[in-house]
N, C-alpha and C. Protein backbone atom coordinates (compact mmCIF):
# COMPACT_ATOMS: atom_id res chain seq x y z
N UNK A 1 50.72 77.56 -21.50
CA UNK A 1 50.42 76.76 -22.69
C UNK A 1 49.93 75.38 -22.26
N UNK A 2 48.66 74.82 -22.72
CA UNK A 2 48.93 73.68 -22.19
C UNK A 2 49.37 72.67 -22.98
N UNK A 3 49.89 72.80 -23.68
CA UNK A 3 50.24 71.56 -25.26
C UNK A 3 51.94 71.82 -25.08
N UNK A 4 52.69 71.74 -25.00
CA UNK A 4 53.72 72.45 -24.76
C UNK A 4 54.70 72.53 -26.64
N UNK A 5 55.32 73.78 -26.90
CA UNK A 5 55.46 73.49 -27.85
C UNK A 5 56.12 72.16 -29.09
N UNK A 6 57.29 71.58 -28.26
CA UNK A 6 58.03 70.66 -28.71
C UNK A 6 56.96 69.46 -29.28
N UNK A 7 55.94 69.01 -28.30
CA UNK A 7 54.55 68.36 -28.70
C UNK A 7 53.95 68.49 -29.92
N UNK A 8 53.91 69.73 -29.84
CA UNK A 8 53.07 70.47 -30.99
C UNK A 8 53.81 70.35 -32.28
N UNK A 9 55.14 70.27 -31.90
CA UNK A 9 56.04 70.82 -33.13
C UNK A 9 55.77 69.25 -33.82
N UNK A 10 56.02 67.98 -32.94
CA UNK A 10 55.81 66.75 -33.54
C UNK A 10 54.77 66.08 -34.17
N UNK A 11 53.87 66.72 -33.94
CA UNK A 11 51.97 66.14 -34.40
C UNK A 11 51.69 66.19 -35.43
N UNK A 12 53.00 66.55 -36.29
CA UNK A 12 52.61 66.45 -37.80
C UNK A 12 53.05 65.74 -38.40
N UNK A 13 53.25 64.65 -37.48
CA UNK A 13 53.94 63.06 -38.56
C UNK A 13 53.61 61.98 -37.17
N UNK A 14 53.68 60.73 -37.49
CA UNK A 14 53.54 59.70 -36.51
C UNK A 14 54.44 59.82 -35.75
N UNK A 15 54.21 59.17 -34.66
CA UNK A 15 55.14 59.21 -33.37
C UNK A 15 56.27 58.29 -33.78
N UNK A 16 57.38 58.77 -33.47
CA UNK A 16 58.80 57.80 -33.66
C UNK A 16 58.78 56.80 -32.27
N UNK A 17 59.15 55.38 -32.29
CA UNK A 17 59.57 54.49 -31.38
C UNK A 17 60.98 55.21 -31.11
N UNK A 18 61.01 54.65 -29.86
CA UNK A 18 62.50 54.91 -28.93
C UNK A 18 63.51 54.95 -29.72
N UNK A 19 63.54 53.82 -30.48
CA UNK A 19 64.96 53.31 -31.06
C UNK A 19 64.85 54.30 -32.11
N UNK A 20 63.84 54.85 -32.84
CA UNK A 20 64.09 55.43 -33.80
C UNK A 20 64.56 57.03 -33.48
N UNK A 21 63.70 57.45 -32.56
CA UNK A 21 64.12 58.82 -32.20
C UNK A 21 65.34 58.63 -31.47
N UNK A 22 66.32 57.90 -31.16
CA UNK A 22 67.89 57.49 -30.17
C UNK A 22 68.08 58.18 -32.21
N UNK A 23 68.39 57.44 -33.35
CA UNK A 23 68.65 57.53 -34.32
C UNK A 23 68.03 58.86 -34.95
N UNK A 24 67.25 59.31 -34.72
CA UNK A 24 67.08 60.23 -35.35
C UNK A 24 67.78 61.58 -34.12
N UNK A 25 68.48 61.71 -33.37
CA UNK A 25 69.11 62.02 -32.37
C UNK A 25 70.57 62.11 -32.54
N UNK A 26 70.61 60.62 -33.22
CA UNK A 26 72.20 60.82 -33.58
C UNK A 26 72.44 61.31 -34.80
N UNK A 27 71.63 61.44 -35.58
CA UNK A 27 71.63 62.22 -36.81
C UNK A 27 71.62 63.38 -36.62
N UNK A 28 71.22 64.16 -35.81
CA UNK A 28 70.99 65.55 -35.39
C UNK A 28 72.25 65.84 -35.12
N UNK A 29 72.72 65.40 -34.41
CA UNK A 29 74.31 65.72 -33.49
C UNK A 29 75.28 65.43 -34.54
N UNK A 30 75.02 64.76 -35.69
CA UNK A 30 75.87 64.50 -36.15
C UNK A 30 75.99 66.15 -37.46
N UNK A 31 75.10 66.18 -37.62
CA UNK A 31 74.92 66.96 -39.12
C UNK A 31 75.38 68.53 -37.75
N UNK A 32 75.01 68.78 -37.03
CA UNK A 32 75.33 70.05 -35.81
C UNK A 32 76.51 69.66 -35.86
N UNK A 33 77.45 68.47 -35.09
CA UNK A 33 79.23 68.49 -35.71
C UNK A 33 80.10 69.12 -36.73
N UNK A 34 78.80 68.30 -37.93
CA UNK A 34 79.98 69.12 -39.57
C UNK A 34 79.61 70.27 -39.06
N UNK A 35 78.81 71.00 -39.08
CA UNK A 35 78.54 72.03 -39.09
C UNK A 35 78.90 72.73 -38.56
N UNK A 36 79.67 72.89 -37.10
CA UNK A 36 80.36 73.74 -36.33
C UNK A 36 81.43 74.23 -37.07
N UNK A 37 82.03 72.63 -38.02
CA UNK A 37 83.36 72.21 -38.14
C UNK A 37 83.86 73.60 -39.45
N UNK A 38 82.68 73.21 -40.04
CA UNK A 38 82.72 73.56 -41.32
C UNK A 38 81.44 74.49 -42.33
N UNK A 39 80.42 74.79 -41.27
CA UNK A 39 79.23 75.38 -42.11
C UNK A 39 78.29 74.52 -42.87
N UNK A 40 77.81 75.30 -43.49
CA UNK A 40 76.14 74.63 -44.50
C UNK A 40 77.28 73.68 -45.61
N UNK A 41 78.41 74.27 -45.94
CA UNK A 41 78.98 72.92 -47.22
C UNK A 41 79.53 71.98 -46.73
N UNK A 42 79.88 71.85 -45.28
CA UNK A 42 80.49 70.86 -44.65
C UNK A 42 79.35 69.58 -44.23
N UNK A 43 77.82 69.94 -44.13
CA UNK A 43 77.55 69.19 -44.26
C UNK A 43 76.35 68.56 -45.64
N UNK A 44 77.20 67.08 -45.79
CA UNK A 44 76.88 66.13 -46.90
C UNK A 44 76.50 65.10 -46.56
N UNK A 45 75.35 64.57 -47.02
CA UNK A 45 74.51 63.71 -46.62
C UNK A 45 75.27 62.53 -46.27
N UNK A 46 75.98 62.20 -47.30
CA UNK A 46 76.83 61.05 -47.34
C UNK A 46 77.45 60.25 -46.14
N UNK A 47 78.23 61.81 -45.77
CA UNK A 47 79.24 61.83 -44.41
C UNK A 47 78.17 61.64 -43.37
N UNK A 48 77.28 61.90 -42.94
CA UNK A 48 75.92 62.49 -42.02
C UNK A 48 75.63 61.15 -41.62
N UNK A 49 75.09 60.46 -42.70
CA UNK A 49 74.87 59.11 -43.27
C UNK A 49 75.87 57.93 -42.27
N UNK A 50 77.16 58.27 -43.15
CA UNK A 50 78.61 57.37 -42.44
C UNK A 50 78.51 57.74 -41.16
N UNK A 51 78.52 59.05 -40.68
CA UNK A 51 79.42 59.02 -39.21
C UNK A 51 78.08 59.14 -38.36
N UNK A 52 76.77 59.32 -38.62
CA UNK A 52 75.61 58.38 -37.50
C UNK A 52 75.50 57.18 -37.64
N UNK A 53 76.10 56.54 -38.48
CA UNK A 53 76.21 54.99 -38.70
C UNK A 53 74.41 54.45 -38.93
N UNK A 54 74.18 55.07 -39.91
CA UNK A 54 72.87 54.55 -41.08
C UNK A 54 73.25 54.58 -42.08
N UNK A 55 72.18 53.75 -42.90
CA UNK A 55 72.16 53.77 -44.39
C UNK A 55 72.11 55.15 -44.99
N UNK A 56 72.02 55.42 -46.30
CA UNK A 56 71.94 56.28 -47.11
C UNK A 56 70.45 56.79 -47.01
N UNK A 57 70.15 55.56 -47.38
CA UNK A 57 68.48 55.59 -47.60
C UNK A 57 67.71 56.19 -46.55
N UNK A 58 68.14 55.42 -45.22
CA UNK A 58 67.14 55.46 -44.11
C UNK A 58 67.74 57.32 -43.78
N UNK A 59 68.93 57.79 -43.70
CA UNK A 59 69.13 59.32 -43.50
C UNK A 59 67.96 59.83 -44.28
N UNK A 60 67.62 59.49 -45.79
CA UNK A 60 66.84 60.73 -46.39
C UNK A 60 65.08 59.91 -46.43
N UNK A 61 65.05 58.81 -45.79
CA UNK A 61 63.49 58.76 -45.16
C UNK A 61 62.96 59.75 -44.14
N UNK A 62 64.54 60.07 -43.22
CA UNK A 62 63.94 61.10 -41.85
C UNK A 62 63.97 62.08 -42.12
N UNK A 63 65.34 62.18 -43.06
CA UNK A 63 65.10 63.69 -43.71
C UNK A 63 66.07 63.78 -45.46
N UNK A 64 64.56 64.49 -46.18
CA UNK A 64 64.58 64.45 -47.60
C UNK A 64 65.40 64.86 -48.10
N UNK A 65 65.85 65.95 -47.64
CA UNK A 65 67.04 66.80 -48.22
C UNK A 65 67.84 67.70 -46.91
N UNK A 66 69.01 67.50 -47.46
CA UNK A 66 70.18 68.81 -46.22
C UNK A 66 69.11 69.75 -45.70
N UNK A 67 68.27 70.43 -46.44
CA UNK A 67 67.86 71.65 -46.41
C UNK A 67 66.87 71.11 -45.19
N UNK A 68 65.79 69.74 -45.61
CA UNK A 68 65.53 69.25 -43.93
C UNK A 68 66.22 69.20 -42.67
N UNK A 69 66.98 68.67 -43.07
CA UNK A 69 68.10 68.33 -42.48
C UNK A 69 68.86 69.40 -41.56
N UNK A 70 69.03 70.60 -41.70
CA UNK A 70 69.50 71.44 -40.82
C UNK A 70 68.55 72.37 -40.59
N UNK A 71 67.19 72.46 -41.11
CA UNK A 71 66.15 72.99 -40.47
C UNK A 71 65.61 72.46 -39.00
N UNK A 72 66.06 71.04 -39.49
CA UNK A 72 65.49 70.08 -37.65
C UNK A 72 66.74 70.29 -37.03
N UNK A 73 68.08 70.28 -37.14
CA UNK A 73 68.74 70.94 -36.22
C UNK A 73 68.57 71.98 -35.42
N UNK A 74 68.09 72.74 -36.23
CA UNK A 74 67.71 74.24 -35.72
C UNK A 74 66.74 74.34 -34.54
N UNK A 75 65.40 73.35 -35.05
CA UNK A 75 64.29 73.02 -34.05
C UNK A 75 64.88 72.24 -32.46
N UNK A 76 66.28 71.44 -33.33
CA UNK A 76 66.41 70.66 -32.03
C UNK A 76 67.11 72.05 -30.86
N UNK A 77 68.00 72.40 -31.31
CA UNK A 77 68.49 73.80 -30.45
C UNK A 77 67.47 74.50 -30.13
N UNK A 78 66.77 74.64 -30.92
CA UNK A 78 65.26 75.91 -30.23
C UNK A 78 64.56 75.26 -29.19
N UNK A 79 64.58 73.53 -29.09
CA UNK A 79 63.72 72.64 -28.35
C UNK A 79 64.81 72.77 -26.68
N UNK A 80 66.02 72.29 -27.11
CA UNK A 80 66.74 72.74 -25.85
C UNK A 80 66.91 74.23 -25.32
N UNK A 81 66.86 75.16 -25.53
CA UNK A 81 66.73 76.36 -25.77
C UNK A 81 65.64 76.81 -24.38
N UNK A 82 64.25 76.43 -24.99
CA UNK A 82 63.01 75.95 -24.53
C UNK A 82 63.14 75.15 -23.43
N UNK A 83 63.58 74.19 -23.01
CA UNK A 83 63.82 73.33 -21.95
C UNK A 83 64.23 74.06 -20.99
N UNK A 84 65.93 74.74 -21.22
CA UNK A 84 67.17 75.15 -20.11
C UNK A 84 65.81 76.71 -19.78
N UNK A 85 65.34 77.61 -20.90
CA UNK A 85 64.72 78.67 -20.13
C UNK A 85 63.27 78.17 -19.26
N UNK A 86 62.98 77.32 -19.51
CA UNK A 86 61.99 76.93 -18.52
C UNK A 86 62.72 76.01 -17.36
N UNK A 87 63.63 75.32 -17.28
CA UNK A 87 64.71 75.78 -15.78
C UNK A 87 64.97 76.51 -14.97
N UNK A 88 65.46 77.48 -16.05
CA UNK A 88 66.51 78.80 -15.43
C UNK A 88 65.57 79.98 -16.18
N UNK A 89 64.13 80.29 -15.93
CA UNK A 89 63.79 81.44 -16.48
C UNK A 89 64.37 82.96 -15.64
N UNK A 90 64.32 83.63 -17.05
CA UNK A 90 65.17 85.10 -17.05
C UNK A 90 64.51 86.31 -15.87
N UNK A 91 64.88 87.17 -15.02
CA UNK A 91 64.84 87.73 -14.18
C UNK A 91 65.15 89.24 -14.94
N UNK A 92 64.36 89.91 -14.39
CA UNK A 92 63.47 90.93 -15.26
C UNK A 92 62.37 91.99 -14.50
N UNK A 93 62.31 93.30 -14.46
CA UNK A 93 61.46 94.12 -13.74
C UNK A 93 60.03 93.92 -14.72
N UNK A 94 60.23 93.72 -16.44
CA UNK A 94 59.06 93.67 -17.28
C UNK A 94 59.39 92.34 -18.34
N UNK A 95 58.27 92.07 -19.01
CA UNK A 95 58.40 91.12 -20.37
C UNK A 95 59.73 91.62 -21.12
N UNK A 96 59.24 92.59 -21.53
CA UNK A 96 60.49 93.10 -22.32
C UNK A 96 61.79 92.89 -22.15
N UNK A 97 62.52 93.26 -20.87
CA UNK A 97 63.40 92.91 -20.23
C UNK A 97 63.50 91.42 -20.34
N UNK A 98 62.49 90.30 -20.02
CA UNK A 98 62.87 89.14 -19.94
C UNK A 98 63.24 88.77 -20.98
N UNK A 99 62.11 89.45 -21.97
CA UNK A 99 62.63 88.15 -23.68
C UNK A 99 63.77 88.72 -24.05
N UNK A 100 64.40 90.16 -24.01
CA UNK A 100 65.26 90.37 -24.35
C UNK A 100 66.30 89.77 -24.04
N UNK A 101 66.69 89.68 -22.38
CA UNK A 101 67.61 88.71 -21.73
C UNK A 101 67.55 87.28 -22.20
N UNK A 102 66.71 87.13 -22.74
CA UNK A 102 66.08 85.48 -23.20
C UNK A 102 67.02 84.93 -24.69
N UNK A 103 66.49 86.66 -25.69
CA UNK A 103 67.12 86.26 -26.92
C UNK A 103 68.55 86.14 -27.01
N UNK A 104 69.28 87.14 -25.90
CA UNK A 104 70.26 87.69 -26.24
C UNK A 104 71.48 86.26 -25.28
N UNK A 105 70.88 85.74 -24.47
CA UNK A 105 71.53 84.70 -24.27
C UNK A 105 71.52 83.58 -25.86
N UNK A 106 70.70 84.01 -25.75
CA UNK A 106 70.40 82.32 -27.10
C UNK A 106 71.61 83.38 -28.74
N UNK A 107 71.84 84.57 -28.39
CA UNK A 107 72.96 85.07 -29.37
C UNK A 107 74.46 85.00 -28.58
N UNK A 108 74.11 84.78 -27.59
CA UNK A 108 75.87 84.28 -27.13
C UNK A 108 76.32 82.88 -27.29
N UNK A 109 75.25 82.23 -27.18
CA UNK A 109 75.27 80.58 -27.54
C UNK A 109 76.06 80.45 -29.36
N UNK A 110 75.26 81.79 -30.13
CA UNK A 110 75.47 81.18 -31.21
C UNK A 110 76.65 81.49 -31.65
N UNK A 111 77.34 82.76 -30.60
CA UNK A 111 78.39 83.38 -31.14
C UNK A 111 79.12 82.24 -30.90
N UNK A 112 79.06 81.55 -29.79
CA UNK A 112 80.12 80.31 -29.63
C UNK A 112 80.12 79.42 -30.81
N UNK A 113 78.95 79.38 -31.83
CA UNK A 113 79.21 78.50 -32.90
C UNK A 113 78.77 78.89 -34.15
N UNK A 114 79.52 80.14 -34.37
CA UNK A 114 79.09 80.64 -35.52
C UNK A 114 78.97 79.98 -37.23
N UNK A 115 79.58 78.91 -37.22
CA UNK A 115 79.19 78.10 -38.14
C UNK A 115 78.02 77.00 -38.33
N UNK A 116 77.74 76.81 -37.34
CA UNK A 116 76.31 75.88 -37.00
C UNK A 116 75.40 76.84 -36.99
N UNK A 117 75.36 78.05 -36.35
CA UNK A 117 74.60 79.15 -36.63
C UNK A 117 74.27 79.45 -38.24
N UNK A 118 75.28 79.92 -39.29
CA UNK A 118 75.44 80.21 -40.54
C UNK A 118 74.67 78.98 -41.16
N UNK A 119 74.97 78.13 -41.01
CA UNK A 119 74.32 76.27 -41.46
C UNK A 119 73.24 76.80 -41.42
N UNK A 120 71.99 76.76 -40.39
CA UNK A 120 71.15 76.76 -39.69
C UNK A 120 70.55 77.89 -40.67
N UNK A 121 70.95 79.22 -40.61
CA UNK A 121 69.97 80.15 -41.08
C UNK A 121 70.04 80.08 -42.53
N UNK A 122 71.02 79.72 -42.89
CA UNK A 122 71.03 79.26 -44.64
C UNK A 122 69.78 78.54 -44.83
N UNK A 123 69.78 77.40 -43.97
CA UNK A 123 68.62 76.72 -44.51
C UNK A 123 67.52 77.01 -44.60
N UNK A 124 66.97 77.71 -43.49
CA UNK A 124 66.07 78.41 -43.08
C UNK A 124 65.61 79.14 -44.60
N UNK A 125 66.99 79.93 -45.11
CA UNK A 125 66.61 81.13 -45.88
C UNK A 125 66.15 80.36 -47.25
N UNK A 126 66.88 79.03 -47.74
CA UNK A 126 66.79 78.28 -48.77
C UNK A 126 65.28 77.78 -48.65
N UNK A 127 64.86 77.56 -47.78
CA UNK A 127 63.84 76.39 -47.46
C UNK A 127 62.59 76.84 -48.42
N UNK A 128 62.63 76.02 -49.07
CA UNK A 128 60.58 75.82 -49.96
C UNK A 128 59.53 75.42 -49.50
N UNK A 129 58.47 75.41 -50.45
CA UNK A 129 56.86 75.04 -49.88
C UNK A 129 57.55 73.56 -49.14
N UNK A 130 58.50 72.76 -49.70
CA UNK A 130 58.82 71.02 -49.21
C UNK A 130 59.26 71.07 -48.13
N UNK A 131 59.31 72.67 -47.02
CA UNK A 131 59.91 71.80 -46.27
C UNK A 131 59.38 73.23 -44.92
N UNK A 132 58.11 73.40 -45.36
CA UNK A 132 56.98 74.25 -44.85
C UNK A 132 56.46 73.82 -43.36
N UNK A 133 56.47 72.26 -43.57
CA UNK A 133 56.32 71.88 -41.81
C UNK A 133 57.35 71.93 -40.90
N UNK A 134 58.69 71.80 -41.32
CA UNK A 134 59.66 71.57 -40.92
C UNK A 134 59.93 73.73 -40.30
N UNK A 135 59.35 74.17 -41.15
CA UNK A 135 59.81 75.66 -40.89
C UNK A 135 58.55 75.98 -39.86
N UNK A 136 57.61 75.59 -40.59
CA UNK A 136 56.74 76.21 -39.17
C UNK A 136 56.92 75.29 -37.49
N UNK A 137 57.62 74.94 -37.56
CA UNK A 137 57.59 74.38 -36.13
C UNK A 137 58.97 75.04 -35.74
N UNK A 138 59.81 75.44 -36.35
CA UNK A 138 60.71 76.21 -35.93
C UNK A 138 60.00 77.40 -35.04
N UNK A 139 59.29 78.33 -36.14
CA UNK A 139 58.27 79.18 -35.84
C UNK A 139 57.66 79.24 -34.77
N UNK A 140 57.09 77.55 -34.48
CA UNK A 140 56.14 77.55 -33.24
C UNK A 140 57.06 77.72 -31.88
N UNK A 141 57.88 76.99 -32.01
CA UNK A 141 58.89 77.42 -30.97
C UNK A 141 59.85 78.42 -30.74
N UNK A 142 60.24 79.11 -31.21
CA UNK A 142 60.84 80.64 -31.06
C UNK A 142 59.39 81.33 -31.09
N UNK A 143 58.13 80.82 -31.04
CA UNK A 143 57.14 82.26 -30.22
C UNK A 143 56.77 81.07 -28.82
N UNK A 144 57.18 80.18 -28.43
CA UNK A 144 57.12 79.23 -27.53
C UNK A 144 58.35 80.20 -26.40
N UNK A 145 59.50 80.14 -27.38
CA UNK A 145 60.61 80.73 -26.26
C UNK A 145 60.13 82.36 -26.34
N UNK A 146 59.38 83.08 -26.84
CA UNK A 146 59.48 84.32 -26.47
C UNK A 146 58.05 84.52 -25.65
N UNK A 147 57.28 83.73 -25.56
CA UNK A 147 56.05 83.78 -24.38
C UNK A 147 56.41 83.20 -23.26
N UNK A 148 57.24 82.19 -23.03
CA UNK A 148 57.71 81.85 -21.88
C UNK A 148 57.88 82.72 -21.26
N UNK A 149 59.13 83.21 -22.02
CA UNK A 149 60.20 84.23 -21.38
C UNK A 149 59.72 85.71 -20.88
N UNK A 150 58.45 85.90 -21.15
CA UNK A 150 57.64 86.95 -20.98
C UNK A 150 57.54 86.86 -19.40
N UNK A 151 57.11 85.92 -18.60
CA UNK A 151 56.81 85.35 -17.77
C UNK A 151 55.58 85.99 -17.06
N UNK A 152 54.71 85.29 -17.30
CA UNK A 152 53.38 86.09 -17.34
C UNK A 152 52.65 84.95 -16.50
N UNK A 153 51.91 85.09 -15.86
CA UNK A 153 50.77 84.03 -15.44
C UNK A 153 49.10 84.13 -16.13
N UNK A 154 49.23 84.98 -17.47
CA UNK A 154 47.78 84.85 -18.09
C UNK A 154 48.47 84.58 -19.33
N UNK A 155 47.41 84.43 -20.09
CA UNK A 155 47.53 84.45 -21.91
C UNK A 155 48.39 85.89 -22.53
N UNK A 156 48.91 85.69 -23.80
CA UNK A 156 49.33 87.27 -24.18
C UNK A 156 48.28 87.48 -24.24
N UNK A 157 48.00 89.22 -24.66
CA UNK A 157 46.59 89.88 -25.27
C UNK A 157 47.01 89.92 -26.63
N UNK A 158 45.99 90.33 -27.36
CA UNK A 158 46.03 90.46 -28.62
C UNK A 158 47.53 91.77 -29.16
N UNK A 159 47.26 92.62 -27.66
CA UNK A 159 48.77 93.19 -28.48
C UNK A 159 50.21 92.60 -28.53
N UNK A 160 50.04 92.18 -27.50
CA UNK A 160 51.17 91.24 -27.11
C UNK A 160 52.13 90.49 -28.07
N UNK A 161 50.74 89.47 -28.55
CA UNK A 161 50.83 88.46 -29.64
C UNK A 161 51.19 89.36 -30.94
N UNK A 162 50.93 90.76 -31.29
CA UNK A 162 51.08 91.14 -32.82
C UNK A 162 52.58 91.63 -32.18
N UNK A 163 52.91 91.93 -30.72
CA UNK A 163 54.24 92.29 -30.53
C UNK A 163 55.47 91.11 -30.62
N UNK A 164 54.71 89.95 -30.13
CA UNK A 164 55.46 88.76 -30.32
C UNK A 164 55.88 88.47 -31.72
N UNK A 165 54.90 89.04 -32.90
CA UNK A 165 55.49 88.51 -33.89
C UNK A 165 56.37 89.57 -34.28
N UNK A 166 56.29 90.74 -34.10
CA UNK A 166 57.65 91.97 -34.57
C UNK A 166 58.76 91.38 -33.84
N UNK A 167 58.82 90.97 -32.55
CA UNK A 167 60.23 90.45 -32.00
C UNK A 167 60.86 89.21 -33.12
N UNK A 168 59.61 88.18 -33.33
CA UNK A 168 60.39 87.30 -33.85
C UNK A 168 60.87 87.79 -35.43
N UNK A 169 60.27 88.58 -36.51
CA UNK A 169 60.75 88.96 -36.85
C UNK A 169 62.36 89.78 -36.99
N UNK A 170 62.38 90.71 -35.74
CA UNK A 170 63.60 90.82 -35.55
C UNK A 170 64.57 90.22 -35.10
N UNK A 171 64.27 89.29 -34.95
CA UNK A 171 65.51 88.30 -33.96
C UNK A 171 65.67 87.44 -35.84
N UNK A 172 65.15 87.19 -36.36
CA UNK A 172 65.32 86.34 -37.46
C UNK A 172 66.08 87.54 -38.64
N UNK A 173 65.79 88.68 -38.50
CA UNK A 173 66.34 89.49 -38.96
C UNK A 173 67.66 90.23 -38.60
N UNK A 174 67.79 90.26 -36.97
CA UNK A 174 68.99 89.93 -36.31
C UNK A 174 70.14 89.31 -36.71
N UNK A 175 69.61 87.63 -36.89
CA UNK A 175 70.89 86.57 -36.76
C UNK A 175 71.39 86.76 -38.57
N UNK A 176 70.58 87.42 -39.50
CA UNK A 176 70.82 87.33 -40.71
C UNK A 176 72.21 88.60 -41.07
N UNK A 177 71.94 89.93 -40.47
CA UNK A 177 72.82 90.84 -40.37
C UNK A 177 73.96 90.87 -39.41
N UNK A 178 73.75 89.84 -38.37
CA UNK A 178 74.95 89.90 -37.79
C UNK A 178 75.92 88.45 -38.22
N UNK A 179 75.55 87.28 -38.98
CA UNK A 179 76.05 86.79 -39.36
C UNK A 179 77.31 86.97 -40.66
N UNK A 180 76.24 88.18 -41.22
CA UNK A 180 76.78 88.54 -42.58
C UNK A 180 78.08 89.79 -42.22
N UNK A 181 78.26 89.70 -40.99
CA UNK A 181 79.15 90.99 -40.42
C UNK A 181 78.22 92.53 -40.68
N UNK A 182 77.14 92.54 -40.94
CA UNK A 182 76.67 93.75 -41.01
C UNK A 182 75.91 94.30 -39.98
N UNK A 183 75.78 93.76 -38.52
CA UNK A 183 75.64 94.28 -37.56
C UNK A 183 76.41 93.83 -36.22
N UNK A 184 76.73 94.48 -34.88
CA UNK A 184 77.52 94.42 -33.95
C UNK A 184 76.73 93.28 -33.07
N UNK A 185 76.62 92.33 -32.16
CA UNK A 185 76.03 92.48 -31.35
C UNK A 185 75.26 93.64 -29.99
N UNK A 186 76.16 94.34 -29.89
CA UNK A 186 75.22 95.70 -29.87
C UNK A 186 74.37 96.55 -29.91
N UNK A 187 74.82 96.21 -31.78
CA UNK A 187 73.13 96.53 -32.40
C UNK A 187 72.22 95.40 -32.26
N UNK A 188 72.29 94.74 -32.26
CA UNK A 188 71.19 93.61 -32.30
C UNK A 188 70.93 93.41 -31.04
N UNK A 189 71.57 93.64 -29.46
CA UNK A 189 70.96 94.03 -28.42
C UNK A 189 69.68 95.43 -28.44
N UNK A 190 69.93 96.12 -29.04
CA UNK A 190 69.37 97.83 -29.15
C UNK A 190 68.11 97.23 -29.89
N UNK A 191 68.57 96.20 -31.24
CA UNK A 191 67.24 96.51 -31.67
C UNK A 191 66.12 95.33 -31.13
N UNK A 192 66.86 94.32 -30.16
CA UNK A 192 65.94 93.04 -29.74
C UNK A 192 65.35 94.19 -28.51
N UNK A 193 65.63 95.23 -27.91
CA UNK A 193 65.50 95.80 -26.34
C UNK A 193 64.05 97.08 -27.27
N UNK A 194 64.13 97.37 -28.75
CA UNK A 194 63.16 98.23 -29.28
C UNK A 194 62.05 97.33 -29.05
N UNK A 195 62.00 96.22 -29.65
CA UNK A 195 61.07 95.41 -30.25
C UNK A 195 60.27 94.56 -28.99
N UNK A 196 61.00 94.40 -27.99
CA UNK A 196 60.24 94.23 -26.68
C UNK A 196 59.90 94.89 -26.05
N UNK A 197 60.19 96.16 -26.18
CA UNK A 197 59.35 97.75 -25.74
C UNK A 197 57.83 97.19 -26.06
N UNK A 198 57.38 97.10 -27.07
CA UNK A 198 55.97 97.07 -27.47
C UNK A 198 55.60 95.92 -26.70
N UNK A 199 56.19 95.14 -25.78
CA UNK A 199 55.33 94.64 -25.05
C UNK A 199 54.54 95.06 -24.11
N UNK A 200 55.07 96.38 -23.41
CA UNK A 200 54.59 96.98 -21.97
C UNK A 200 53.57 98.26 -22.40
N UNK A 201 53.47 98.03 -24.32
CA UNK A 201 52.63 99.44 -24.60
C UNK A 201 50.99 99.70 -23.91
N UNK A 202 50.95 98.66 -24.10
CA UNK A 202 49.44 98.57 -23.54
C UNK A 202 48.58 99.14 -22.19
C-alpha cells in the first residue's frame, strides 16, 4: 500500500495539532475504560467528558454523538491492531492461513474484553448516514488488516479483493453471533478458515 491505511482513514477532516490529538487520545481511552467496565450504557458523554478532563462542549466538537464516539474507538483498536500485525506479521504456508491467524488473534483480544467489544459493535450496528465517515474508515482498515495479513509482495487480484470483502463480511458477521452467545469461537474459527479458502481459488 503506499498511503498506509490509518493516513487514509484521517484525510477526511483537517489535521489535528499535537495537543489536540494527546486529547483526542485521552478521550479514546477514556470512553474504551467505561466500556470494558460496563458496555455501550456505561458509556455517557458526561462522565467521558469529566474523567478526560474536557469540557462538555469540546467532547461533542470531536465527537457528535456516543454513537461517534465508540465508532472511533473501534478505529483506534483496528489502528493498533494494524500496527502490532505489521510488527509481528502471522506465519502461514498460504493467505488464507495468515488472515485467518490474523482475525482470530484480534477474537482473543476481544474475548479478553467482551464489553468494549459489545460497545463497539453496537455502535457500529446503530450508526447512520451521520456517521458514514466515521464507519467507512473502520472499513478501510479491517481490509488494511486483512491484505496485510495476506502477506503478499504484489497487489490482490481482482479475486482476491471480491474474497477480501466475503472475509470482512464474515468477521463482522462473526463478532455479531458470537457476542450474542449464538456462536462458539469454534465456529467462528471454521467459518473465518471457509472464507479465506477463496483466497488460494485462483
Amino acid at each position: 500500500m503506499t498511503t498506509s491505511a490509518i493516513q487514509a482513514a484521517r484525510a477526511a477532516g483537517p489535521p489535528l495539532t499535537e495537543r489536540q490529538e494527546q486529547r483526542r487520545r485521552r478521550i479514546l481511552r477514556t470512553a474504551a475504560a467505561l466500556a470494558c467496565r460496563g458496555g455501550f450504557d456505561a458509556v455517557q458523554m458526561r462522565e467521558v467528558a469529566e474523567t478526560s478532563g474536557v469540557a462538555l462542549g469540546t467532547l461533542y466538537r470531536y465527537f457528535p454523538s456516543k454513537i461517534h464516539l465508540l465508532v472511533a474507538t473501534m478505529q483506534a483498536q483496528l489502528e493498533r491492531m494494524l500496527d502490532q500485525l505489521r510488527r509481528h506479521p502471522p506465519t502461514g504456508d498460504d493467505p488464507g492461513e495468515r488472515v485467518t491467524a490474523t482475525l482470530m488473534r484480534a477474537f482473543h483480544a476481544l474475548q479478553r474484553e467482551p464489553q468494549l467489544a459489545e460497545a463497539m459493535v453496537r455502535a457500529l450496528t446503530f450508526a447512520d448516514r451521520s456517521v458514514s465517515a466515521e464507519v467507512d474508515q473502520v472499513c478501510r482498515l479491517t481490509t488494511a488488516i486483512i491484505v496485510d495479513a495476506m502477506g503478499q509482495d504484489r497487489p490482490p487480484t481482482a479475486g482476491q479483493r471480491a474474497a477480501v470483502r466475503v472475509i470482512e463480511h464474515t468477521w463482522q458477521s462473526a463478532l455479531v453471533t458470537w457476542l450474542s452467545g449464538r456462536s462458539s469461537i469454534a465456529e467462528v474459527r471454521s467459518d473465518l478458515e471457509t472464507a479465506a479458502r477463496l483466497l488460494t481459488l485462483e
